[in-house]
N, C-alpha and C. Protein backbone atom coordinates (compact mmCIF):
# COMPACT_ATOMS: atom_id res chain seq x y z
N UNK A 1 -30.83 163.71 -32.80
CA UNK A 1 -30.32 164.86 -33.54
C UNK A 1 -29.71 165.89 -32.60
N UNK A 2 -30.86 165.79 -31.30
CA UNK A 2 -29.76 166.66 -30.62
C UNK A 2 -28.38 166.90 -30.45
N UNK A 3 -28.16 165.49 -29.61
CA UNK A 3 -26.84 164.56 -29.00
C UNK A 3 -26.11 164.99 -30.07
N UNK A 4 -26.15 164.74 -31.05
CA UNK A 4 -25.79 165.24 -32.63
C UNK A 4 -24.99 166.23 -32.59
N UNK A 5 -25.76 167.57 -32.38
CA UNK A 5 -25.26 168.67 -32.60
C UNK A 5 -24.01 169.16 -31.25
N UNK A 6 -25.03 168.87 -30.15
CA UNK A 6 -24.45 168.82 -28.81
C UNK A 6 -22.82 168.79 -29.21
N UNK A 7 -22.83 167.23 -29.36
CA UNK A 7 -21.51 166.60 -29.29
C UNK A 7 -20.60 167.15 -30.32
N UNK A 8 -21.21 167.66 -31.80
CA UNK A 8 -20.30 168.30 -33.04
C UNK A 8 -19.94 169.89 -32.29
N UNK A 9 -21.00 170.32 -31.78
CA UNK A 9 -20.69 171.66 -30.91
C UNK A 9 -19.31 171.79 -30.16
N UNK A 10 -19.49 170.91 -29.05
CA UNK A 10 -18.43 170.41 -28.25
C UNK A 10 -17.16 170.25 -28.67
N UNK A 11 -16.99 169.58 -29.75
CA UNK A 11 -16.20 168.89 -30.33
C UNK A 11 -15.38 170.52 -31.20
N UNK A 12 -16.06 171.44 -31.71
CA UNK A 12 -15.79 172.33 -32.67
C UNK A 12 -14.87 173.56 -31.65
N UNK A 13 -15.78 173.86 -30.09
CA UNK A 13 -15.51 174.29 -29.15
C UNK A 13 -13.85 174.08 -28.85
N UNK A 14 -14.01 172.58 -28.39
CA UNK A 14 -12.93 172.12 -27.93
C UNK A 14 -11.56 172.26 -28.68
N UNK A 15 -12.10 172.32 -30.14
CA UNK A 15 -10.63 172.06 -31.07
C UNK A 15 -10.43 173.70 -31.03
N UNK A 16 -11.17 174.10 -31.34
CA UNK A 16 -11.08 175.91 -31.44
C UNK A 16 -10.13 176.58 -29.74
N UNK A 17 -10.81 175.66 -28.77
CA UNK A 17 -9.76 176.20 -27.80
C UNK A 17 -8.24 175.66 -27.75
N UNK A 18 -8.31 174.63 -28.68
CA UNK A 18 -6.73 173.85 -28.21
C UNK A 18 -6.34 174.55 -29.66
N UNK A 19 -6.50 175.47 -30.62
CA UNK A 19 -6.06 176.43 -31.04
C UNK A 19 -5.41 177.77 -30.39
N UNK A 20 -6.21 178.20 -29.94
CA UNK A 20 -6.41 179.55 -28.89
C UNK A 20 -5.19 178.79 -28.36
N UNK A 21 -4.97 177.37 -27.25
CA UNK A 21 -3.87 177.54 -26.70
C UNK A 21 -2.93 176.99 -26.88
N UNK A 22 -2.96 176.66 -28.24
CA UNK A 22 -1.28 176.56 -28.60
C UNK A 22 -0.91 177.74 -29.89
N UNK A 23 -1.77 178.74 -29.83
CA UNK A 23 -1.15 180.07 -30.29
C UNK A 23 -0.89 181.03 -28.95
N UNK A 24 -1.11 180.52 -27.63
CA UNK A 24 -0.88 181.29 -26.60
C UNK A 24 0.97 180.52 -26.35
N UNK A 25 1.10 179.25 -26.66
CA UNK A 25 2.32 178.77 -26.27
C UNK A 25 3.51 179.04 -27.61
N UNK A 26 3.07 179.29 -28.93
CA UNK A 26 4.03 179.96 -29.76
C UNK A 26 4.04 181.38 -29.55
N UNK A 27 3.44 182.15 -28.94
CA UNK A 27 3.73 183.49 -28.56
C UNK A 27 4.70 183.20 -27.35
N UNK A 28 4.66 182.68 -26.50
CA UNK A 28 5.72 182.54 -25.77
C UNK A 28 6.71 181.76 -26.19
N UNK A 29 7.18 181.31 -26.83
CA UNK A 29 8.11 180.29 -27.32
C UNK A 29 8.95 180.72 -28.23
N UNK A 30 8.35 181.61 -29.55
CA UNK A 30 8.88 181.95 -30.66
C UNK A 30 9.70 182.79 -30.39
N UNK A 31 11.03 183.17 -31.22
CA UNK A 31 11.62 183.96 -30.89
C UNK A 31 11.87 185.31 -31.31
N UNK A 32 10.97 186.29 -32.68
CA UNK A 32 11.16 187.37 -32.25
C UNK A 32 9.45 187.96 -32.56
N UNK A 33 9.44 189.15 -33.06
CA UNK A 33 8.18 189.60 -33.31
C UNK A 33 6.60 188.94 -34.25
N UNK A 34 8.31 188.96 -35.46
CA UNK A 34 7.08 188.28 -36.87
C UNK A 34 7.11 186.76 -36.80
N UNK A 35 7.53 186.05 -36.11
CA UNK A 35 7.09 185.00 -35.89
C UNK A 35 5.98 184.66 -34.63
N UNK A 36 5.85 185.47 -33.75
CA UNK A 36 4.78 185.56 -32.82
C UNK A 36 3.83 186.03 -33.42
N UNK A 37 3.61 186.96 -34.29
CA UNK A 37 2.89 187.50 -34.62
C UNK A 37 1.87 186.25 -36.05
N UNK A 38 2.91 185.32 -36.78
CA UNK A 38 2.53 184.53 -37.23
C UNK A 38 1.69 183.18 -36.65
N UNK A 39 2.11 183.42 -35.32
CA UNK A 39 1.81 182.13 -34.08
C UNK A 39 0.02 182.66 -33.79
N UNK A 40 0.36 183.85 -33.30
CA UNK A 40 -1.42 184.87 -33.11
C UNK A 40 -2.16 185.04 -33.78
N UNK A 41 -1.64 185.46 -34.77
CA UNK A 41 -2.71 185.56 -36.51
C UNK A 41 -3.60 184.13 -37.06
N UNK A 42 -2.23 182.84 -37.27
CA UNK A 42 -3.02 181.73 -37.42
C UNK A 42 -3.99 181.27 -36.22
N UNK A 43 -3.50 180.93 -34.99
CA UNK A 43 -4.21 180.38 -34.00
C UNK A 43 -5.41 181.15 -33.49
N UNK A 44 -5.49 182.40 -33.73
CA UNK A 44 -6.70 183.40 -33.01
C UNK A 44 -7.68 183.17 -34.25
N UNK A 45 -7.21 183.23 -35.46
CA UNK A 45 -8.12 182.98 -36.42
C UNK A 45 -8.99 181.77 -36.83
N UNK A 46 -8.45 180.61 -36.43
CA UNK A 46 -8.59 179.36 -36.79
C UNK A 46 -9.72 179.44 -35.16
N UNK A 47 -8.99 179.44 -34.28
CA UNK A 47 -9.59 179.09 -32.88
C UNK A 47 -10.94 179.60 -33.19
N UNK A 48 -10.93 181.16 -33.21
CA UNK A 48 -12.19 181.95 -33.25
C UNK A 48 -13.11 181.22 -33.95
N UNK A 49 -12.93 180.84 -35.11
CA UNK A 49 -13.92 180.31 -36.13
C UNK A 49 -14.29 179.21 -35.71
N UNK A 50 -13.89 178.50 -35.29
CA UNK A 50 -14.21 177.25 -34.57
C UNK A 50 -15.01 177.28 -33.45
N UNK A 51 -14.33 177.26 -32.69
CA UNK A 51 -15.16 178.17 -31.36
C UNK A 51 -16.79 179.17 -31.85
N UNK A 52 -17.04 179.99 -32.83
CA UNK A 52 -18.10 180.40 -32.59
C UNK A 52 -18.70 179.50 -33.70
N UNK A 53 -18.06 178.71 -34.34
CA UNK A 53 -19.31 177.28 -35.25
C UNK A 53 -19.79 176.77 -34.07
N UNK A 54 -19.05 176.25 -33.38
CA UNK A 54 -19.87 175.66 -32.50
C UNK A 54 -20.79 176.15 -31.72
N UNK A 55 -20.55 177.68 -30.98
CA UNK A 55 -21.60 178.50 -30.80
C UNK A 55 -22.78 178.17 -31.30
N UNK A 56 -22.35 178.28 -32.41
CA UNK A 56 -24.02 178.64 -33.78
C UNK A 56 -24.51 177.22 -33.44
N UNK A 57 -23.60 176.40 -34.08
CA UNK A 57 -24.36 175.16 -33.90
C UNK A 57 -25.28 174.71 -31.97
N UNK A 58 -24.66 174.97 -31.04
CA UNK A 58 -24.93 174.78 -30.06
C UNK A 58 -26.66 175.09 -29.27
N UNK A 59 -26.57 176.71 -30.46
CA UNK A 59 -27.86 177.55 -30.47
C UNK A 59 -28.61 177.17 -30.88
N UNK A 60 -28.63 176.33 -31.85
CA UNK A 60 -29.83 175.41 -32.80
C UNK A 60 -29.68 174.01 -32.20
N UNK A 61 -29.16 173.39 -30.93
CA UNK A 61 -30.00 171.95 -30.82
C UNK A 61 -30.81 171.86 -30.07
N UNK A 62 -31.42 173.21 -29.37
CA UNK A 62 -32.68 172.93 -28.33
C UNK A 62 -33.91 172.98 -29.46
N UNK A 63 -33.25 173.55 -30.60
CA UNK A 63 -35.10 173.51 -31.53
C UNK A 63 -34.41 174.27 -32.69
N UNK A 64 -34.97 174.19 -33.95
CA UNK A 64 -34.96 174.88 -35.24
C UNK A 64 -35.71 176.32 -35.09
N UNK A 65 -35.91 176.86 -34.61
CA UNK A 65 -36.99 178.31 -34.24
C UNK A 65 -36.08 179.20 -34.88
N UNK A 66 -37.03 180.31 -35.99
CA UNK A 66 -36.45 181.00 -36.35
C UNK A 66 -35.58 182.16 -35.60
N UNK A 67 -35.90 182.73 -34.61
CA UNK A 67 -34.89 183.36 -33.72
C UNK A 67 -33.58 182.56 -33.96
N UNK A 68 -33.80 181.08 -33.28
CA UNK A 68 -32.32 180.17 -32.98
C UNK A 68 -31.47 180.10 -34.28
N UNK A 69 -32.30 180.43 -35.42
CA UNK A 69 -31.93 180.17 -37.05
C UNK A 69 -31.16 181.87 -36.78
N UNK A 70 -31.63 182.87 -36.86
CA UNK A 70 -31.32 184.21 -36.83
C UNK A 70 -29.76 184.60 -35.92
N UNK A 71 -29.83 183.63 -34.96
CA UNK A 71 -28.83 184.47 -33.90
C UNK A 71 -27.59 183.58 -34.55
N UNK A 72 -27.48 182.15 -34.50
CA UNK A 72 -27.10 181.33 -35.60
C UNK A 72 -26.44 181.97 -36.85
N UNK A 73 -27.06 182.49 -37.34
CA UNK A 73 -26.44 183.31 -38.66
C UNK A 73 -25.67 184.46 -38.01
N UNK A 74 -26.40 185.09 -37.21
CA UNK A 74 -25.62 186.53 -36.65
C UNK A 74 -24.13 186.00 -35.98
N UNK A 75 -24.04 184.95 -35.00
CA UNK A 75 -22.78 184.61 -35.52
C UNK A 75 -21.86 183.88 -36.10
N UNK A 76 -22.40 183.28 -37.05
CA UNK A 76 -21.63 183.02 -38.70
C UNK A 76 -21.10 183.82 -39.21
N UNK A 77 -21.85 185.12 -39.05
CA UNK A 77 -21.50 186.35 -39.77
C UNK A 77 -20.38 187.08 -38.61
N UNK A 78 -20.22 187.14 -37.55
CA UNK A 78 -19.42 187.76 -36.97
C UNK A 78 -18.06 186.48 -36.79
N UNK A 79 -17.82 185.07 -37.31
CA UNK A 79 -16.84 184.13 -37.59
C UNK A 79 -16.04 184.86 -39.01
N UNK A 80 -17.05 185.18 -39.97
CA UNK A 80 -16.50 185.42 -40.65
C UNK A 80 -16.18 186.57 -41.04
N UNK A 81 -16.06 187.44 -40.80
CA UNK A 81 -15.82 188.92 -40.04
C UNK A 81 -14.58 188.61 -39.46
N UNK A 82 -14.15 188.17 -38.18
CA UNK A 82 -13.02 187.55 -37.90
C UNK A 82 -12.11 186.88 -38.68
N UNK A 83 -12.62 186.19 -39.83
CA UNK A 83 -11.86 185.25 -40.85
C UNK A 83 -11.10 186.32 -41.98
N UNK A 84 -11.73 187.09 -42.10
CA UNK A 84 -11.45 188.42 -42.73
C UNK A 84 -10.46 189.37 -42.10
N UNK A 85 -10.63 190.18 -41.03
CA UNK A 85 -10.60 190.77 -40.17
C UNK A 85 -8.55 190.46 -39.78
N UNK A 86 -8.93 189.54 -38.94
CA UNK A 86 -7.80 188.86 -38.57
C UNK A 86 -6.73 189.27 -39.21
N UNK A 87 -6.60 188.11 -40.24
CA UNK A 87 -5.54 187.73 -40.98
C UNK A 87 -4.97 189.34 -41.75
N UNK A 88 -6.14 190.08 -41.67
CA UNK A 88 -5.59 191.74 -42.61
C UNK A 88 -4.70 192.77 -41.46
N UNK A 89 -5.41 192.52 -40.09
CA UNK A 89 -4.48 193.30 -38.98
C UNK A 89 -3.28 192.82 -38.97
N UNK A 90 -3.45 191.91 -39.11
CA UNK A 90 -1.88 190.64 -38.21
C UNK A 90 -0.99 191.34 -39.87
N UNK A 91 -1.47 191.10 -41.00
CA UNK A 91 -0.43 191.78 -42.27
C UNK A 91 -0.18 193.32 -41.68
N UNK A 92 -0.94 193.97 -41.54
CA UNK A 92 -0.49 195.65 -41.06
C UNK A 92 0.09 195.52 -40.13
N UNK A 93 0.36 195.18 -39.29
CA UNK A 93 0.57 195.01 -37.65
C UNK A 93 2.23 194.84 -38.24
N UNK A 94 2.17 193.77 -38.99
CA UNK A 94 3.85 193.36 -39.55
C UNK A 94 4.09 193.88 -40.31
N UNK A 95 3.94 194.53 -41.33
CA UNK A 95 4.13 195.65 -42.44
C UNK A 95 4.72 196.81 -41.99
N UNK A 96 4.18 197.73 -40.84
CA UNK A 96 4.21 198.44 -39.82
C UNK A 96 5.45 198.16 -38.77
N UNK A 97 5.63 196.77 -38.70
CA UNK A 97 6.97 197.05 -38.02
C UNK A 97 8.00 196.37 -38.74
N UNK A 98 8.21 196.46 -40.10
CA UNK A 98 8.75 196.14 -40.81
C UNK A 98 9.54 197.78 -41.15
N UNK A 99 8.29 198.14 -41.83
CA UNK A 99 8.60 199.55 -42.17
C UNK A 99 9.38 200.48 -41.16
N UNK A 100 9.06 200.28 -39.45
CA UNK A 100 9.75 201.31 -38.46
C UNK A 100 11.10 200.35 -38.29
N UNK A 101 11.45 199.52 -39.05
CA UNK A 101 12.88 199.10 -38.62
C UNK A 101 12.78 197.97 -37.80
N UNK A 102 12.04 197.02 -37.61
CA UNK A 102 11.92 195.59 -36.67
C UNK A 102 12.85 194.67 -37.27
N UNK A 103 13.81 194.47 -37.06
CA UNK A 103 14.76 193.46 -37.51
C UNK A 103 13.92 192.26 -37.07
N UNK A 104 13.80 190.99 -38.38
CA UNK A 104 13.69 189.52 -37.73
C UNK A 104 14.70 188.88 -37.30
N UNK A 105 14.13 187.77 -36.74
CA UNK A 105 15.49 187.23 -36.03
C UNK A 105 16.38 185.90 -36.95
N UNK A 106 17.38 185.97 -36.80
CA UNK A 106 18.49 185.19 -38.13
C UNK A 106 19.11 184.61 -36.70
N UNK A 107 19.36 183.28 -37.11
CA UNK A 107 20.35 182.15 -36.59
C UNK A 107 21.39 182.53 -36.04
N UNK A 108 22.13 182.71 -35.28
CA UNK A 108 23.58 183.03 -35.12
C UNK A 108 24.56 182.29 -35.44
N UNK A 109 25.70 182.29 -35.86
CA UNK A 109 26.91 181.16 -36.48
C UNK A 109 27.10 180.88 -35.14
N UNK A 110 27.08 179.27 -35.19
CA UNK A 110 27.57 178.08 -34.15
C UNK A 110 25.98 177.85 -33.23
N UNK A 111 25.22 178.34 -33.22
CA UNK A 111 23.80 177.90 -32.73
C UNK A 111 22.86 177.13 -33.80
N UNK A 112 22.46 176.14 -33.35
CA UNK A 112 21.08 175.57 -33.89
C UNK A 112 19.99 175.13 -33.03
């Protein structure tokens, strides 16, 4: 059961960081604001949550002890806080520079 969790831990970790860094490579890549900003919002959100499941889970395979049950939940509750959180800045953040005049970026005639 350990090996179990261990390895689903790992596994939750791992995908959550190859989130994190391929929202670090559409921030560099994309080409103007609100599409970076679409690149950060999904990938920081998705990553995060992932990344601290596995946390939680990681905390509970040395033993079921209610502490390990407690801290476990404490951050479930701060994943989803983030799941929340996130996705509402990243809308203001672009709303906000929508409103001060941020032009997106449009194709130019004869480029693709």
């Amino acid at each position: 059961m350990t090996t179990t969790l261990s390895i689903l831990s790992a596994v939750l970790m791992i995908v959550g960081a190859f989130f994190f860094f391929t929202a670090s490579i559409g921030m560099l890549r994309f080409p103007d604001f609100y599409t970076r900003m679409h690149a950060a919002g999904k990938g920081d959100t998705l990553g995060a949550f992932l990344m601290l499941s596995g946390m939680a889970l990681y905390n509970l395979h040395a033993g079921f002890t209610l502490v390990a049950f407690l801290v476990s939940v404490k951050i479930m509750l701060i994943a989803f806080f983030i799941f929340i959180a996130n996705p509402t800045a990243c809308h203001a953040i672009t709303k906000a520079a929508l409103d001060a005049g941020v032009a997106p970026w449009t194709m130019k005639e004869g480029k693709k």
